[in-house]
C-alpha atoms as a PDB file:
ATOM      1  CA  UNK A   1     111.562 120.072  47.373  1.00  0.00           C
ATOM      2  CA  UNK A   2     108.876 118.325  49.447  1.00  0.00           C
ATOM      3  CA  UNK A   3     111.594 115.666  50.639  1.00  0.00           C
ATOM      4  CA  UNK A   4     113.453 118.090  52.685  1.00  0.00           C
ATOM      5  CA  UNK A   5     109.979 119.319  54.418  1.00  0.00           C
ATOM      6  CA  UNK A   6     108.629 115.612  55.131  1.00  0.00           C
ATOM      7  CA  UNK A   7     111.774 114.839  56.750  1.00  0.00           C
ATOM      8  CA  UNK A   8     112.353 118.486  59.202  1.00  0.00           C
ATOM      9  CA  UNK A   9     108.834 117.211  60.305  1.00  0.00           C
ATOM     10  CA  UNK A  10     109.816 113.927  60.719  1.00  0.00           C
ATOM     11  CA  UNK A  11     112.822 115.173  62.969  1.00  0.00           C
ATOM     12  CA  UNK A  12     110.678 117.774  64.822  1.00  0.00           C
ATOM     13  CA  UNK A  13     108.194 114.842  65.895  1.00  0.00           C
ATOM     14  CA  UNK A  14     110.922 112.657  67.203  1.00  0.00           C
ATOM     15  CA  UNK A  15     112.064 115.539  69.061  1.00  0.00           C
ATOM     16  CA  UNK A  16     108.710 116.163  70.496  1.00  0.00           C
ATOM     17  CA  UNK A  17     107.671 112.736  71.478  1.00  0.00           C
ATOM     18  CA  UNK A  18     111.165 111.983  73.514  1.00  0.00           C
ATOM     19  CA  UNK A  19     111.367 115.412  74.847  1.00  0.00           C
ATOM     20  CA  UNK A  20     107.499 113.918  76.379  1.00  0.00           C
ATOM     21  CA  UNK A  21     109.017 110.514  77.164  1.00  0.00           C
ATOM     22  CA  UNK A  22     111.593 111.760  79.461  1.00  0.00           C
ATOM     23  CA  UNK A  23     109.330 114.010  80.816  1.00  0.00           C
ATOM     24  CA  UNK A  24     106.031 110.994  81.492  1.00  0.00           C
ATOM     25  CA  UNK A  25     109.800 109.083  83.221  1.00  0.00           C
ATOM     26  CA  UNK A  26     111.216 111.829  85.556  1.00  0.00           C
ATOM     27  CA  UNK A  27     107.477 112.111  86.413  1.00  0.00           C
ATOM     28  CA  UNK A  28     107.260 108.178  87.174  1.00  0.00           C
ATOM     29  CA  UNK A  29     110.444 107.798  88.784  1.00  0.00           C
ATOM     30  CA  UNK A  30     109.432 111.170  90.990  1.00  0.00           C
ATOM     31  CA  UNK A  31     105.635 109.845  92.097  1.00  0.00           C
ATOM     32  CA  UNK A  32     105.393 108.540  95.621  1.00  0.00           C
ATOM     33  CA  UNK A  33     105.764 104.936  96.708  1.00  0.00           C
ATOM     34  CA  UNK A  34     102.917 103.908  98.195  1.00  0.00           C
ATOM     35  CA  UNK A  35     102.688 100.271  99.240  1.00  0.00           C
ATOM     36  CA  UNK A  36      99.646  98.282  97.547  1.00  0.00           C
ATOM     37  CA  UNK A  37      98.971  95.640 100.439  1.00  0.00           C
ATOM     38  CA  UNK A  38      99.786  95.552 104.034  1.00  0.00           C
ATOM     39  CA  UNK A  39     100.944  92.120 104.674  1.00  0.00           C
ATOM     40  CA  UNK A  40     101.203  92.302 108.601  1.00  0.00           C
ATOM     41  CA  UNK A  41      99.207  93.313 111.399  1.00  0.00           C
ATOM     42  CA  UNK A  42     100.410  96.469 113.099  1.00  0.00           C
ATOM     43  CA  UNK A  43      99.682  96.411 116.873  1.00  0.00           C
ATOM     44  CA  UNK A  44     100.616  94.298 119.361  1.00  0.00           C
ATOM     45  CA  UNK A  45      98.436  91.759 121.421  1.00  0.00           C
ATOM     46  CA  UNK A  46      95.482  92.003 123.284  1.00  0.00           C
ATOM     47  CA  UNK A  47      95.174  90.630 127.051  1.00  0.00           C
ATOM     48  CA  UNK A  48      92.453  88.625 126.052  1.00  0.00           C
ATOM     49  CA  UNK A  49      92.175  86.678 122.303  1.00  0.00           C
ATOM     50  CA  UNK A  50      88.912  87.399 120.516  1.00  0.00           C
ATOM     51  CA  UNK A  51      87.702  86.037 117.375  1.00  0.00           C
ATOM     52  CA  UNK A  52      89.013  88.890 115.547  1.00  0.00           C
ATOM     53  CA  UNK A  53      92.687  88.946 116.447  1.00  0.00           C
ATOM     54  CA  UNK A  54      92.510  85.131 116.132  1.00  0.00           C
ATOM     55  CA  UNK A  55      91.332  85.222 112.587  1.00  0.00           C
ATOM     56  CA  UNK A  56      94.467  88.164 111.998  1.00  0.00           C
ATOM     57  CA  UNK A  57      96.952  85.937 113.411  1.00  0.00           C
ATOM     58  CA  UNK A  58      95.757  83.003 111.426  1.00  0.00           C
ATOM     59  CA  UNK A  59      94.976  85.277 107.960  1.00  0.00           C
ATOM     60  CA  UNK A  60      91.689  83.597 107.874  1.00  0.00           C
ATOM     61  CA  UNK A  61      87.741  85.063 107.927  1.00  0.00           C
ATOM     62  CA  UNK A  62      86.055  85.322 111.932  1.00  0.00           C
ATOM     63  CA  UNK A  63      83.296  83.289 110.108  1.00  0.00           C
ATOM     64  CA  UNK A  64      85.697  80.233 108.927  1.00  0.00           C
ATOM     65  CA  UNK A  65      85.002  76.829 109.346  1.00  0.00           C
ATOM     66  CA  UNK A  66      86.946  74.172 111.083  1.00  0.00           C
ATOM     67  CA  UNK A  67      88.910  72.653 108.083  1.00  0.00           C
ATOM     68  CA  UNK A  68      90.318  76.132 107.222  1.00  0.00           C
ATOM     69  CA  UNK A  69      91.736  77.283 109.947  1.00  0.00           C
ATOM     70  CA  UNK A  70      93.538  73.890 110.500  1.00  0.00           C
ATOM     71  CA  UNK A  71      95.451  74.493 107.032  1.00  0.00           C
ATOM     72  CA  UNK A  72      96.006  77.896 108.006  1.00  0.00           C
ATOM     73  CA  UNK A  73      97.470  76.924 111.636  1.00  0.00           C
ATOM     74  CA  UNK A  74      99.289  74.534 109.897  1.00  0.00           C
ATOM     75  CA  UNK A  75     100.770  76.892 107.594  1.00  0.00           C
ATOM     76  CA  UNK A  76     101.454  80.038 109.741  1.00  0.00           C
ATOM     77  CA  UNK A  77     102.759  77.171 112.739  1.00  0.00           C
ATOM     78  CA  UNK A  78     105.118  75.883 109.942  1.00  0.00           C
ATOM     79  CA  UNK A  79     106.340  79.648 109.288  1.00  0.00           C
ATOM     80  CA  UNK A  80     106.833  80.113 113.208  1.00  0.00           C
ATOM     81  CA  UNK A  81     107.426  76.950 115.238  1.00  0.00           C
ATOM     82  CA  UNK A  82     110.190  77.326 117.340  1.00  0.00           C
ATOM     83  CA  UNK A  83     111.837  74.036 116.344  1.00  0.00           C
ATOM     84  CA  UNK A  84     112.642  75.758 113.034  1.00  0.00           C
ATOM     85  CA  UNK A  85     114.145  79.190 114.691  1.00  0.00           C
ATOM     86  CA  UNK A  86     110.677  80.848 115.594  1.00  0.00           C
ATOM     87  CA  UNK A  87     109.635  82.235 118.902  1.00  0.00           C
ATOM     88  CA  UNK A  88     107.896  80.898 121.981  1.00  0.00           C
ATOM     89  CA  UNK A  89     105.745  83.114 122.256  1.00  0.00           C
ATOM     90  CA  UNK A  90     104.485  83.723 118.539  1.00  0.00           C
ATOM     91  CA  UNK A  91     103.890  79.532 118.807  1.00  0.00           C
ATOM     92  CA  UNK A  92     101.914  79.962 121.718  1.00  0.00           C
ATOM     93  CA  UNK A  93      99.258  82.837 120.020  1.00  0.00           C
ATOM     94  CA  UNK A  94      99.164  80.791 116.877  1.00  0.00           C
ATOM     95  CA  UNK A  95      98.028  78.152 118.921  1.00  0.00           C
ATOM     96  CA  UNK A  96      95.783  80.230 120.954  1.00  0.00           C
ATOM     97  CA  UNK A  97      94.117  81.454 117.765  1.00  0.00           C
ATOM     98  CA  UNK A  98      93.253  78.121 116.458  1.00  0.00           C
ATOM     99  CA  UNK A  99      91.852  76.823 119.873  1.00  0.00           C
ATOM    100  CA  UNK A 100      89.343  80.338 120.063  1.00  0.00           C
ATOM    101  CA  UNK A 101      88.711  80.065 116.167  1.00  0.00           C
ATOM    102  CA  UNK A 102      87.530  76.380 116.807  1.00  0.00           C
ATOM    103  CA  UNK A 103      85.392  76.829 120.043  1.00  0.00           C
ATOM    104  CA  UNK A 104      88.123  74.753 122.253  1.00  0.00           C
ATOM    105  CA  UNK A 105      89.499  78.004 124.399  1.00  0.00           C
ATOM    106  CA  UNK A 106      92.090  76.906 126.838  1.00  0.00           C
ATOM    107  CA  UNK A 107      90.334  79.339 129.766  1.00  0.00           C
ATOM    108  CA  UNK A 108      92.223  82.715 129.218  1.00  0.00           C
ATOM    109  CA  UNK A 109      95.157  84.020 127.794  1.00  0.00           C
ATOM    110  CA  UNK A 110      98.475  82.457 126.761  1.00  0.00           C
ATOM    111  CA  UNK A 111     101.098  81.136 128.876  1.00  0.00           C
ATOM    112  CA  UNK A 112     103.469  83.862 128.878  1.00  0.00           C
END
């Protein structure tokens, strides 16, 4: 007598807990996406290089020292140089950045 009971509860539970599975999904699947990170800077150049754009361009701190933002020229140059498909131009800020990050400005702006 109590076999038939244990197991129409049994049933009704299963029911319950998928009928609040696919419910918790379809409210997953239905959420917004919202990106965790920005990667890239959005905004273009200024007419001038500061400290701040230079240490965006590189990825580094304003406050690095000298050592890191050679590896990180190195890296983002490796990413960009235009021997390997990159642009001109994007060499030419990279460079920019390291030169104002390290104190050695080259008197003003890029060359294009």
């Amino acid at each position: 007598m109590a076999t038939p009971l244990i197991a129409g509860l049994a049933v009704a539970a299963t029911a319950l807990a998928g009928r609040y599975g696919i419910q918790a999904w379809q409210a997953y699947k239905a959420r917004p996406i919202v990106p965790r990170m920005r990667k890239f800077y959005e905004g273009g150049f200024q007419p001038t290089m500061n400290r701040r754009e230079a240490a965006l361009i590189l990825g580094v701190r304003e406050s690095a020292n000298a050592e890191k933002v050679k590896e990180a020229h190195k890296r983002v140059m490796v990413a960009n140089h235009p021997d390997a498909g990159g642009s001109h131009y994007l060499a030419s800020k990279i460079n920019e950045a390291k030169d104002v990050l390290t104190g050695k400005t080259r008197g003003g702006g890029s060359a294009f």
